[in-house]
C-alpha atoms as a PDB file:
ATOM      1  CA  UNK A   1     -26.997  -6.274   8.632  1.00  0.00           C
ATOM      2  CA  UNK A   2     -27.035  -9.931   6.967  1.00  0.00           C
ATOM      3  CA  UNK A   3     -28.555 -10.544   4.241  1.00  0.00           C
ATOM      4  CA  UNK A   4     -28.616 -13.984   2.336  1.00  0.00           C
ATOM      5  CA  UNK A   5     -29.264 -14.643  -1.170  1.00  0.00           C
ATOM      6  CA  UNK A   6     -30.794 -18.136  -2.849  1.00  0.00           C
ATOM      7  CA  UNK A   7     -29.725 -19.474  -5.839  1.00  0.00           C
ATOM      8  CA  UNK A   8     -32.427 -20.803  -8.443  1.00  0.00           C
ATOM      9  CA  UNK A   9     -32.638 -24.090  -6.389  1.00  0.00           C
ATOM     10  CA  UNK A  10     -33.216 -22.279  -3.038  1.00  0.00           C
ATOM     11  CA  UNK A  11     -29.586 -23.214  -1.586  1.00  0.00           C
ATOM     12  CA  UNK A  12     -27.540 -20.298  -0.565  1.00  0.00           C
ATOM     13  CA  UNK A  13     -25.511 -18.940  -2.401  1.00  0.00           C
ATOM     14  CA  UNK A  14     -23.990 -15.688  -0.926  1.00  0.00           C
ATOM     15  CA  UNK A  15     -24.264 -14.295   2.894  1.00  0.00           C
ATOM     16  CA  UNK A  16     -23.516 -10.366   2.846  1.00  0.00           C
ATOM     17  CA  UNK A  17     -22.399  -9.525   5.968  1.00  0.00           C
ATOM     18  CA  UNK A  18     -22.988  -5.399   6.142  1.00  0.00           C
ATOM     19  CA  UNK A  19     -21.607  -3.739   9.481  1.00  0.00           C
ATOM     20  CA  UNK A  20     -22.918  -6.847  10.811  1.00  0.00           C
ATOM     21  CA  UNK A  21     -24.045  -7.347  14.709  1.00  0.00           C
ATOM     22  CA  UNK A  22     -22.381 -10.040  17.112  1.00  0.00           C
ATOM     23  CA  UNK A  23     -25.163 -11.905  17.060  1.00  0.00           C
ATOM     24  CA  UNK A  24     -25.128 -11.975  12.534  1.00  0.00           C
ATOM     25  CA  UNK A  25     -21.162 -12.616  12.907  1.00  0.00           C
ATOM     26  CA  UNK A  26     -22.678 -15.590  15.217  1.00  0.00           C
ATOM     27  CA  UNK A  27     -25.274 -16.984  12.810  1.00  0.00           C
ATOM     28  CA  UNK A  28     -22.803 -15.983   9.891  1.00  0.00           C
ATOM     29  CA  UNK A  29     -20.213 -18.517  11.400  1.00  0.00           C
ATOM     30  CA  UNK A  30     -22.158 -21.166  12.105  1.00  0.00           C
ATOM     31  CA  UNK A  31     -24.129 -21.732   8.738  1.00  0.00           C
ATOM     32  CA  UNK A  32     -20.059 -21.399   6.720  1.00  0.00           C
ATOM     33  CA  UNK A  33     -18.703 -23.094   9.481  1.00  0.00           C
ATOM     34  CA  UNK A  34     -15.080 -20.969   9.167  1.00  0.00           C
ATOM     35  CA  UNK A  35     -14.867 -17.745  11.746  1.00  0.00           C
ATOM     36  CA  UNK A  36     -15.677 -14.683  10.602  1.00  0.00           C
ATOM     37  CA  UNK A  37     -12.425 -12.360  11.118  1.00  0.00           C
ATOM     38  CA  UNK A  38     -12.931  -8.855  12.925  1.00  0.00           C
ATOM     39  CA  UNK A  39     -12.561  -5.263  11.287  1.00  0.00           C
ATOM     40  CA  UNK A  40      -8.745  -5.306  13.232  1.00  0.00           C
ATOM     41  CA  UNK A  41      -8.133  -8.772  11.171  1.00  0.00           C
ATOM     42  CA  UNK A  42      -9.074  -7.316   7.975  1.00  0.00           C
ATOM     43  CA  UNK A  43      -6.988  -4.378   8.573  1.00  0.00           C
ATOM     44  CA  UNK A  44      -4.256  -6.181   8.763  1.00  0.00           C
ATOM     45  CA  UNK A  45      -0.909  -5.816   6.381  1.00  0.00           C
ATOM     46  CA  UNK A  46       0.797  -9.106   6.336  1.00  0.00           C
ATOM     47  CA  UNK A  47      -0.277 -11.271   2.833  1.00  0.00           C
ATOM     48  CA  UNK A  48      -0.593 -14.751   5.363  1.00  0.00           C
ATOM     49  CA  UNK A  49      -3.540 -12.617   7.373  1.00  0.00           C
ATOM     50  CA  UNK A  50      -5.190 -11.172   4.001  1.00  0.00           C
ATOM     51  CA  UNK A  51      -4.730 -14.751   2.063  1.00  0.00           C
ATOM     52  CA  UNK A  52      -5.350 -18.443   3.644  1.00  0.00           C
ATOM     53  CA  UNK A  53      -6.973 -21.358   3.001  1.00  0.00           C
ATOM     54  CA  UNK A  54      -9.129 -22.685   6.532  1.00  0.00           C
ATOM     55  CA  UNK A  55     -10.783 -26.158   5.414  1.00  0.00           C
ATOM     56  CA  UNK A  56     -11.330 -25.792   2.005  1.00  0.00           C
ATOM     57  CA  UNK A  57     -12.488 -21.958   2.177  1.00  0.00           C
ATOM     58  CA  UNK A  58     -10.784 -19.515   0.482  1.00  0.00           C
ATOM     59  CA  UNK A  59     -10.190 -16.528   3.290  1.00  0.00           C
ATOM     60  CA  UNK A  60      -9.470 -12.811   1.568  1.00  0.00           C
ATOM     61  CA  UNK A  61      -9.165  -9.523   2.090  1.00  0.00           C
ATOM     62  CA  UNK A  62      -8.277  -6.452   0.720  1.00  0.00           C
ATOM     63  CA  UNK A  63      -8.912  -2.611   1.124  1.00  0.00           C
ATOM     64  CA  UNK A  64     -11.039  -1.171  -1.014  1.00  0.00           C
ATOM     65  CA  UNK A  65     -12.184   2.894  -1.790  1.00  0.00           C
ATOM     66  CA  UNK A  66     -15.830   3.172  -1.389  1.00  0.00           C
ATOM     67  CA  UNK A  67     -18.364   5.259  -2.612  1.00  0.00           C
ATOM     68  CA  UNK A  68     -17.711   9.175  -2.915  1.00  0.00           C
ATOM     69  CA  UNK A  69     -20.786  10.304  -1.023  1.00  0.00           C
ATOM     70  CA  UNK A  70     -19.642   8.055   2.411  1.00  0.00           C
ATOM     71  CA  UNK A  71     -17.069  10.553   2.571  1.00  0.00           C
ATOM     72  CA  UNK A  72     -14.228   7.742   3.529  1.00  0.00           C
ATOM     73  CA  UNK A  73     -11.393   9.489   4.512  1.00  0.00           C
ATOM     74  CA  UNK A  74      -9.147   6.162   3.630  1.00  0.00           C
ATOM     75  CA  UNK A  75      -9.638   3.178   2.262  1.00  0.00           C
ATOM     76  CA  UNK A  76     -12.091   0.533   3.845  1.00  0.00           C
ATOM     77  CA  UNK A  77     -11.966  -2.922   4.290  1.00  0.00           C
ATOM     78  CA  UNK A  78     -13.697  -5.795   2.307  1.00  0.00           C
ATOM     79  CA  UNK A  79     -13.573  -9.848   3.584  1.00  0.00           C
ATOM     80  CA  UNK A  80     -14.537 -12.696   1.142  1.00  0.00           C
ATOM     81  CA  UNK A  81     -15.119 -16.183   2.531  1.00  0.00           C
ATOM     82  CA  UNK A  82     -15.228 -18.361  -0.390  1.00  0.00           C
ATOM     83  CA  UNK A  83     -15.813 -22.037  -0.901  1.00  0.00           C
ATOM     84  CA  UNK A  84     -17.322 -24.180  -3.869  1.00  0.00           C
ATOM     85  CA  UNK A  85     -20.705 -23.939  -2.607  1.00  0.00           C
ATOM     86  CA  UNK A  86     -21.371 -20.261  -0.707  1.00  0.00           C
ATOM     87  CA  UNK A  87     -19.803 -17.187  -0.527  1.00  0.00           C
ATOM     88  CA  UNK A  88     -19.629 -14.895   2.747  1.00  0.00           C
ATOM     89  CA  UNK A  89     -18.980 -11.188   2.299  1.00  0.00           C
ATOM     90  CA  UNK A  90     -18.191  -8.685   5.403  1.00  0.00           C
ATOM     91  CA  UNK A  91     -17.510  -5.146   4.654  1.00  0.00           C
ATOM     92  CA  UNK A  92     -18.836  -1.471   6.858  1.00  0.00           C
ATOM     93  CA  UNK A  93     -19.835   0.765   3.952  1.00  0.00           C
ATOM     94  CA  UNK A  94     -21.582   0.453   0.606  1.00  0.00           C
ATOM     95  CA  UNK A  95     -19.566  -1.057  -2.118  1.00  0.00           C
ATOM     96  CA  UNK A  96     -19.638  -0.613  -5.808  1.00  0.00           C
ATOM     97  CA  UNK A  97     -20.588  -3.981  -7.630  1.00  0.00           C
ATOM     98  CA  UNK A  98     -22.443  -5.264  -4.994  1.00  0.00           C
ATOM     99  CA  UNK A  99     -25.680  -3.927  -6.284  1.00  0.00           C
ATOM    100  CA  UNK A 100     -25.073  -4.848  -9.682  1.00  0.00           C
ATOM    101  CA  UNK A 101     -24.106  -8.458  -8.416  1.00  0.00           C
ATOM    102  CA  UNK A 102     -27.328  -8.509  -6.622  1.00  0.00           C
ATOM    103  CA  UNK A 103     -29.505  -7.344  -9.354  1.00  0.00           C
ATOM    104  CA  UNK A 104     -27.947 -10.147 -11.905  1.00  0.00           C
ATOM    105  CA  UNK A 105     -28.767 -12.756  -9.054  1.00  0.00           C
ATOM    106  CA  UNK A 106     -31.880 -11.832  -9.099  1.00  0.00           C
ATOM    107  CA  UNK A 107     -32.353 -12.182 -12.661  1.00  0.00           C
ATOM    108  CA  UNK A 108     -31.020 -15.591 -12.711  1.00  0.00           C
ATOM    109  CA  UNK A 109     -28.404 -14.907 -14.979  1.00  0.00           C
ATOM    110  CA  UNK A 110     -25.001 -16.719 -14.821  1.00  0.00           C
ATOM    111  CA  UNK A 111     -23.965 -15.287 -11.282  1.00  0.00           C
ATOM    112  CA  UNK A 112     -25.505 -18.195  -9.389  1.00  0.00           C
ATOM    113  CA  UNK A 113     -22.757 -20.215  -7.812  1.00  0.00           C
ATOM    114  CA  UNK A 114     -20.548 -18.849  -5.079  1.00  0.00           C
ATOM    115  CA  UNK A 115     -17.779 -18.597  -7.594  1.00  0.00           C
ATOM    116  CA  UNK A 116     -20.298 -16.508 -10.321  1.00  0.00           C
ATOM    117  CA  UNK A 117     -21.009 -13.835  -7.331  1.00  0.00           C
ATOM    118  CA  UNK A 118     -17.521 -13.299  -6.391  1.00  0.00           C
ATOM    119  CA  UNK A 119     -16.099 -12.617 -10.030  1.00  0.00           C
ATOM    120  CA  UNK A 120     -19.140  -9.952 -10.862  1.00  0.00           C
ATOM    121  CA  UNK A 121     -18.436  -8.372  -7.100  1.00  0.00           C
ATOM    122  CA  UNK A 122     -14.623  -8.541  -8.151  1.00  0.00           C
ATOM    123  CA  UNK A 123     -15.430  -7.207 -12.052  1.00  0.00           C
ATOM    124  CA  UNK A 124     -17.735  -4.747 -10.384  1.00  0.00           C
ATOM    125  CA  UNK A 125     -14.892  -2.861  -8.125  1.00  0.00           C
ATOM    126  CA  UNK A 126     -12.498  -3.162 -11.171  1.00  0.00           C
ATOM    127  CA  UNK A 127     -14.907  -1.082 -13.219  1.00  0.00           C
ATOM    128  CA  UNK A 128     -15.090   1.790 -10.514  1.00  0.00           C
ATOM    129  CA  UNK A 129     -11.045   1.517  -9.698  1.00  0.00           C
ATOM    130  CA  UNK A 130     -10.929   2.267 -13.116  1.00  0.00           C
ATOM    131  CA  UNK A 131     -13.025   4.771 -13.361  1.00  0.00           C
ATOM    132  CA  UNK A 132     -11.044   6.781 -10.649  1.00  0.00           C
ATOM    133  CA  UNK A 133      -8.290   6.482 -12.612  1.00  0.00           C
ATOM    134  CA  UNK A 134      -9.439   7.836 -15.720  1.00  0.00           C
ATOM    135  CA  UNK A 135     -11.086  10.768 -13.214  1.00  0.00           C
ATOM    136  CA  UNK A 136      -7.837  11.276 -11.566  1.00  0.00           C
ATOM    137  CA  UNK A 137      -5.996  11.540 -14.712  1.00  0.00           C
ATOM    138  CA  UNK A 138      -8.204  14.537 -16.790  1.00  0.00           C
ATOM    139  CA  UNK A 139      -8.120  16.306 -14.444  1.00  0.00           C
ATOM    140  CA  UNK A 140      -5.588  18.416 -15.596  1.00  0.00           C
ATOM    141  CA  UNK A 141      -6.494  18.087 -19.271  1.00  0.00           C
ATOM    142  CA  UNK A 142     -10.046  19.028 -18.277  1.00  0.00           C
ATOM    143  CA  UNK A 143      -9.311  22.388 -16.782  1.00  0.00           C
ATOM    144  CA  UNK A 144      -6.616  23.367 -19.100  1.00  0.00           C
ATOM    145  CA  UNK A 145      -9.187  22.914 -21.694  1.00  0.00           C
ATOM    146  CA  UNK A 146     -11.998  25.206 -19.987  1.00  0.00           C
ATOM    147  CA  UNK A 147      -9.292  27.702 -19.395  1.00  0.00           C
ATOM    148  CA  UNK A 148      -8.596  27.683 -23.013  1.00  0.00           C
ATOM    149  CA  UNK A 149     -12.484  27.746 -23.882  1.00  0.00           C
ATOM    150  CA  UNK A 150     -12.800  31.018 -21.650  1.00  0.00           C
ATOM    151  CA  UNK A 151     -10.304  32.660 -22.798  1.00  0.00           C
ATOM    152  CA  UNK A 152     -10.934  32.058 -26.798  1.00  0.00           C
ATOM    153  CA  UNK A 153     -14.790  33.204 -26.131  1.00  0.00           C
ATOM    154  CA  UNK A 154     -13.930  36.381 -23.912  1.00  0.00           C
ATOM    155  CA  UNK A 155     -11.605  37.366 -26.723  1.00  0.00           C
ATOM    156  CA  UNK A 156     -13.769  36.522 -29.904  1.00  0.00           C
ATOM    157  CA  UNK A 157     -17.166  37.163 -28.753  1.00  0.00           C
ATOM    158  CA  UNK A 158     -15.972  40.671 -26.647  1.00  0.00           C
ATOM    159  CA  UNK A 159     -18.497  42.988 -29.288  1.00  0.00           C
ATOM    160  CA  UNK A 160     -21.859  40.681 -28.682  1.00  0.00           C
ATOM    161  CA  UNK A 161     -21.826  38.874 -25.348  1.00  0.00           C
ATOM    162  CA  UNK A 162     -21.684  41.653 -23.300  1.00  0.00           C
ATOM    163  CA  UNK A 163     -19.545  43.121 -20.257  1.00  0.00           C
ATOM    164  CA  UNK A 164     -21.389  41.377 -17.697  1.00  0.00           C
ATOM    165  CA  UNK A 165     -20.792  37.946 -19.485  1.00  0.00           C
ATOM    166  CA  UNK A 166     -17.096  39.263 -20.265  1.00  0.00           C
ATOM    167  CA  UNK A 167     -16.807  39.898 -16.134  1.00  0.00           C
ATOM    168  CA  UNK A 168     -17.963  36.653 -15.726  1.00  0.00           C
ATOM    169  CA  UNK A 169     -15.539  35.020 -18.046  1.00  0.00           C
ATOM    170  CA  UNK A 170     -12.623  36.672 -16.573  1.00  0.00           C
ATOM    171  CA  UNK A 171     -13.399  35.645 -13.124  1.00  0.00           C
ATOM    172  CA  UNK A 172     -13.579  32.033 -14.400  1.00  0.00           C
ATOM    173  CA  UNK A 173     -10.352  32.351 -16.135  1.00  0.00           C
ATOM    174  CA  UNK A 174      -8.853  33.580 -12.838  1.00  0.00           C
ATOM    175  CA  UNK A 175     -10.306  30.550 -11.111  1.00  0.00           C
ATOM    176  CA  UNK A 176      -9.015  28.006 -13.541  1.00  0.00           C
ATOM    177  CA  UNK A 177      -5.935  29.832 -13.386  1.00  0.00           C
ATOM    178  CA  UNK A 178      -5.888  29.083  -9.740  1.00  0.00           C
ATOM    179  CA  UNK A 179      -7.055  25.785  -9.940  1.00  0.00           C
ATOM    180  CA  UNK A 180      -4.683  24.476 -12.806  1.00  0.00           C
ATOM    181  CA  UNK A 181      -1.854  26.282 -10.664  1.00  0.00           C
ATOM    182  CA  UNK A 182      -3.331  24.574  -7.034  1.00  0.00           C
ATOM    183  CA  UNK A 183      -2.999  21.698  -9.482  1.00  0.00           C
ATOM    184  CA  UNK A 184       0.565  21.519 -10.642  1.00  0.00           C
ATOM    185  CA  UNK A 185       1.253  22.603  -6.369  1.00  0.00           C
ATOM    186  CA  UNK A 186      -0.035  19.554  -5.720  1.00  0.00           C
ATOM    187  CA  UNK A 187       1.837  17.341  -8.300  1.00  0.00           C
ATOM    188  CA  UNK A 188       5.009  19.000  -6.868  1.00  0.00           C
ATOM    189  CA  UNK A 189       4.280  17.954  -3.101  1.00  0.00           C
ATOM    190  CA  UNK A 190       3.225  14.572  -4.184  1.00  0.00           C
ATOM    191  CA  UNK A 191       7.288  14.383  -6.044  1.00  0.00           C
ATOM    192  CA  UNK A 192       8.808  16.457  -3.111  1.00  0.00           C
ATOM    193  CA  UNK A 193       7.375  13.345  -0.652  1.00  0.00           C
ATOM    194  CA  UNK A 194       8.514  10.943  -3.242  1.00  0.00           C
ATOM    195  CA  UNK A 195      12.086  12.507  -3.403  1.00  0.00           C
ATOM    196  CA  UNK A 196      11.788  13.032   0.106  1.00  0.00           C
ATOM    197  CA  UNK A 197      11.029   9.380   0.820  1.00  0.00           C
ATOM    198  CA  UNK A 198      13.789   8.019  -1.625  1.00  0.00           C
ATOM    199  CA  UNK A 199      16.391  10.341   0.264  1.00  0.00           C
ATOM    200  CA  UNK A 200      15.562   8.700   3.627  1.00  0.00           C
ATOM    201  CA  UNK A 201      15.753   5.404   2.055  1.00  0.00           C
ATOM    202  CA  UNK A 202      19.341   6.166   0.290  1.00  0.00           C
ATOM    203  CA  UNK A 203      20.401   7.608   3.714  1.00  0.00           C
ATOM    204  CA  UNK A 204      19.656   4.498   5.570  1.00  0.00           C
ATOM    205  CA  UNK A 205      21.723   2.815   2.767  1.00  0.00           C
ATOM    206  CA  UNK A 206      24.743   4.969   3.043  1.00  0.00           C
ATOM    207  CA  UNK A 207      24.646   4.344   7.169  1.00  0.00           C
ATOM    208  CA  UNK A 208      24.402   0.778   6.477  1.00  0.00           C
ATOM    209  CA  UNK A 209      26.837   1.013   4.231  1.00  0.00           C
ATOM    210  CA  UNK A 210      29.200   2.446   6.652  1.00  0.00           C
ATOM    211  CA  UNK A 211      28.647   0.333   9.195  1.00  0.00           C
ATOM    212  CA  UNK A 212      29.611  -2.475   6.869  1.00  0.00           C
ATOM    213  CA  UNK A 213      32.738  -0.705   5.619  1.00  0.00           C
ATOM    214  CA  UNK A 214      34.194   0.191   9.647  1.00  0.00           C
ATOM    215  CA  UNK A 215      33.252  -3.329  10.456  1.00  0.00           C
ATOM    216  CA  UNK A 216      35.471  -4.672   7.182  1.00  0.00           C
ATOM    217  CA  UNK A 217      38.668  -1.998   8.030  1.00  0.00           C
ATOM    218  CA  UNK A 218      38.113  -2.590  11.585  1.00  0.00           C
ATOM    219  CA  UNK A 219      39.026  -6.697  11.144  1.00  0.00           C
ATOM    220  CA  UNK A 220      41.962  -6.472   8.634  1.00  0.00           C
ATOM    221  CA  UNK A 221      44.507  -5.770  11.449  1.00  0.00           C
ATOM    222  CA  UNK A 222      43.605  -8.910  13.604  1.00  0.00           C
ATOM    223  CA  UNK A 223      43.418 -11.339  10.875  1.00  0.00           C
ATOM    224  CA  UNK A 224      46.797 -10.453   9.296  1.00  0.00           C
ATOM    225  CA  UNK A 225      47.845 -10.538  12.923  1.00  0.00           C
ATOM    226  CA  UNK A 226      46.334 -13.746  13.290  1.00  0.00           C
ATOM    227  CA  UNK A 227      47.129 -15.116  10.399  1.00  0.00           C
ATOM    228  CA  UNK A 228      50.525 -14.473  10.366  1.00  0.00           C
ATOM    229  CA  UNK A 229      51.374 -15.621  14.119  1.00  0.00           C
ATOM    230  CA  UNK A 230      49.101 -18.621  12.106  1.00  0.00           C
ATOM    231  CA  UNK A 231      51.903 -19.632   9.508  1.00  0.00           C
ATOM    232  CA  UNK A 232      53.577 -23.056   9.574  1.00  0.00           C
ATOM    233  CA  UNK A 233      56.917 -22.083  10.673  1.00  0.00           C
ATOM    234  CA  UNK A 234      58.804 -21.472  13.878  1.00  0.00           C
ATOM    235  CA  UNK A 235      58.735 -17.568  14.807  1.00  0.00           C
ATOM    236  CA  UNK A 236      60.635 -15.936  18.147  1.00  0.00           C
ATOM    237  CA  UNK A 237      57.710 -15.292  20.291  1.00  0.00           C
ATOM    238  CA  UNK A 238      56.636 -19.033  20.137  1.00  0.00           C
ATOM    239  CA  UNK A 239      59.375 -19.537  22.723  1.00  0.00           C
ATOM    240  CA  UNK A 240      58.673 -17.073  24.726  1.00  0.00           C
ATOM    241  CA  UNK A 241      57.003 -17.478  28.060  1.00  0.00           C
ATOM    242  CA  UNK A 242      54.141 -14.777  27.387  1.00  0.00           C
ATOM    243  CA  UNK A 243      54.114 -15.553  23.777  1.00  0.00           C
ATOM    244  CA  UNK A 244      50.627 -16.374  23.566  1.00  0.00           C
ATOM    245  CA  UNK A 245      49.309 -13.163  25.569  1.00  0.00           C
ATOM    246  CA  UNK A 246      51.819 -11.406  23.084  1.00  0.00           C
ATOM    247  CA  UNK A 247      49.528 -12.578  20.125  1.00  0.00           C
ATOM    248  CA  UNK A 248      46.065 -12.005  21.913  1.00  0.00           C
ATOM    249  CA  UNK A 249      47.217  -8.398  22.732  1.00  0.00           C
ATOM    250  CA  UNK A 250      48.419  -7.268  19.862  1.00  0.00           C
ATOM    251  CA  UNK A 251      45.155  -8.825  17.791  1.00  0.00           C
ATOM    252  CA  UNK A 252      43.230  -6.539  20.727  1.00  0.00           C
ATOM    253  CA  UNK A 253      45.486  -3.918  19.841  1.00  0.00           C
ATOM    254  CA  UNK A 254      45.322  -4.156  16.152  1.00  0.00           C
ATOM    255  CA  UNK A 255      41.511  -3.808  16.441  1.00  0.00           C
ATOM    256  CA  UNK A 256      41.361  -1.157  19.309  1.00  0.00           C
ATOM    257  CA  UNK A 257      43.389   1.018  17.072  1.00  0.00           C
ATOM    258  CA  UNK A 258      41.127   1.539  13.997  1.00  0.00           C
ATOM    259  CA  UNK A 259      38.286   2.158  16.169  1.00  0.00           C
ATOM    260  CA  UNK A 260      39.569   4.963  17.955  1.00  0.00           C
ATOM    261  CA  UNK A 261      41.237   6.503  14.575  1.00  0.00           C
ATOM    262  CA  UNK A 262      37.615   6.272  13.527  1.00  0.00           C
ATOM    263  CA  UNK A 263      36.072   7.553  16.739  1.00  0.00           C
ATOM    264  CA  UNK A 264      38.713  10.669  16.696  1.00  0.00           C
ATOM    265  CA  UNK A 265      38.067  11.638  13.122  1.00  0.00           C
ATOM    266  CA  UNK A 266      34.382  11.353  13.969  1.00  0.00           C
ATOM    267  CA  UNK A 267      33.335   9.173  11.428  1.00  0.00           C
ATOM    268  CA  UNK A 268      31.777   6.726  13.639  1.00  0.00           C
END
């Protein structure tokens, strides 16, 4: 779906570009004359795909949680084409701020320019990030205080509100019981992961650390043989005939040897 919005002089102002057709993409691209990037683009990870400049347009994109009741099982993602004069927006599910940046536009207040629109879309998602948040995080606080509310009246009120109301009670105490325990199970798995993840991480250290340390004990032999067949004075073997393979092999042999001390005391 594309929709296009006017600004008070009739120029426009912002293209929405809703789980938009080929042929919208099409007409999209040729009135903002930059090319409108596929859902795969947007998807992508790397900050030069999600921010560039292509002549004179600001080109950005972002993942973004949508409404609750689309029932997005991740995060979707949001495009923003923005210049001095129009704004292009592509996203594939409803949005919060967009309506509120459409009902300001059409009320002619400040959110006129290309600029205006983008900052009440951006202030707009803010606000219901935020809002998340605050959800995510009483949670906890929420059902520990119900639990305590259920318990208090069962135990006070027990000689007027009857012993229907008091069955009632104690099967919602058993529920937030098993909620606020479901809960904490789930705060543990979320640090398990996160321990989990940080052991990987100082595993891969340790190997690499290894590596680095057999690679260092590995090339001390051949460089003090080098080095001291290396010295600025006359030594023996200099006269010899061979004297030359003598100093190759025995670098070979000086590195040969703490590999396969390594190798048979498998720690490599």
């Amino acid at each position: 779906m594309l929709k296009s919005y006017l600004d008070a002089s009739g120029r426009v102002t912002w293209i929405d570009l809703f789980d938009p057709t080929a042929e919208e993409i099409e007409q999209a691209t040729a009135f903002s004359k930059v090319p409108i990037p596929t859902r795969a683009q947007l998807e992508e990870i790397e900050s030069s795909s999600r921010l560039r400049v292509e002549g004179g347009t600001l080109c950005l994109s972002m993942p973004v949680s949508a409404h609750p009741e689309q029932n997005e099982t991740a995060p979707t993602p949001i495009g923003f084409l923005l210049s001095p004069t129009t704004l292009v927006t592509l996203r594939y599910t409803e949005l919060h701020g967009f309506e509120d940046a459409k009902k300001q536009l059409a009320k002619g207040d400040s959110v006129q320019t290309s600029i205006g629109i983008f900052i009440a879309l951006l202030e707009g998602m803010i606000d219901f990030g935020a809002d998340i948040l605050e959800q995510l995080s009483q949670i906890r606080e929420t059902l520990l205080g119900m639990q305590r509310i259920a318990s208090f009246v069962a135990e006070k009120g027990h000689e007027w509100i009857g012993d229907d109301v008091q069955a009632r009670l104690r099967t919602a105490t058993g529920d937030l019981t098993s909620l606020t325990d479901f809960e904490v199970h789930l705060t543990d798995k979320v640090q398990f992961l996160l321990d989990a993840v940080l052991g990987f991480i100082n595993t891969e250290q340790n190997d690499i650390f290894k590596v680095l340390t057999i690679v260092s004990v590995v090339g001390i032999p051949p460089t003090l043989v080098a080095g001291m067949y290396g010295m600025n004075f006359q030594m023996p073997e200099y006269h010899w005939h061979y004297g030359y393979a003598w100093g190759l092999s025995l670098i070979l042999l000086s590195t040969i040897l703490p590999i396969a001390w390594f190798k048979w005391r498998g720690w490599w």
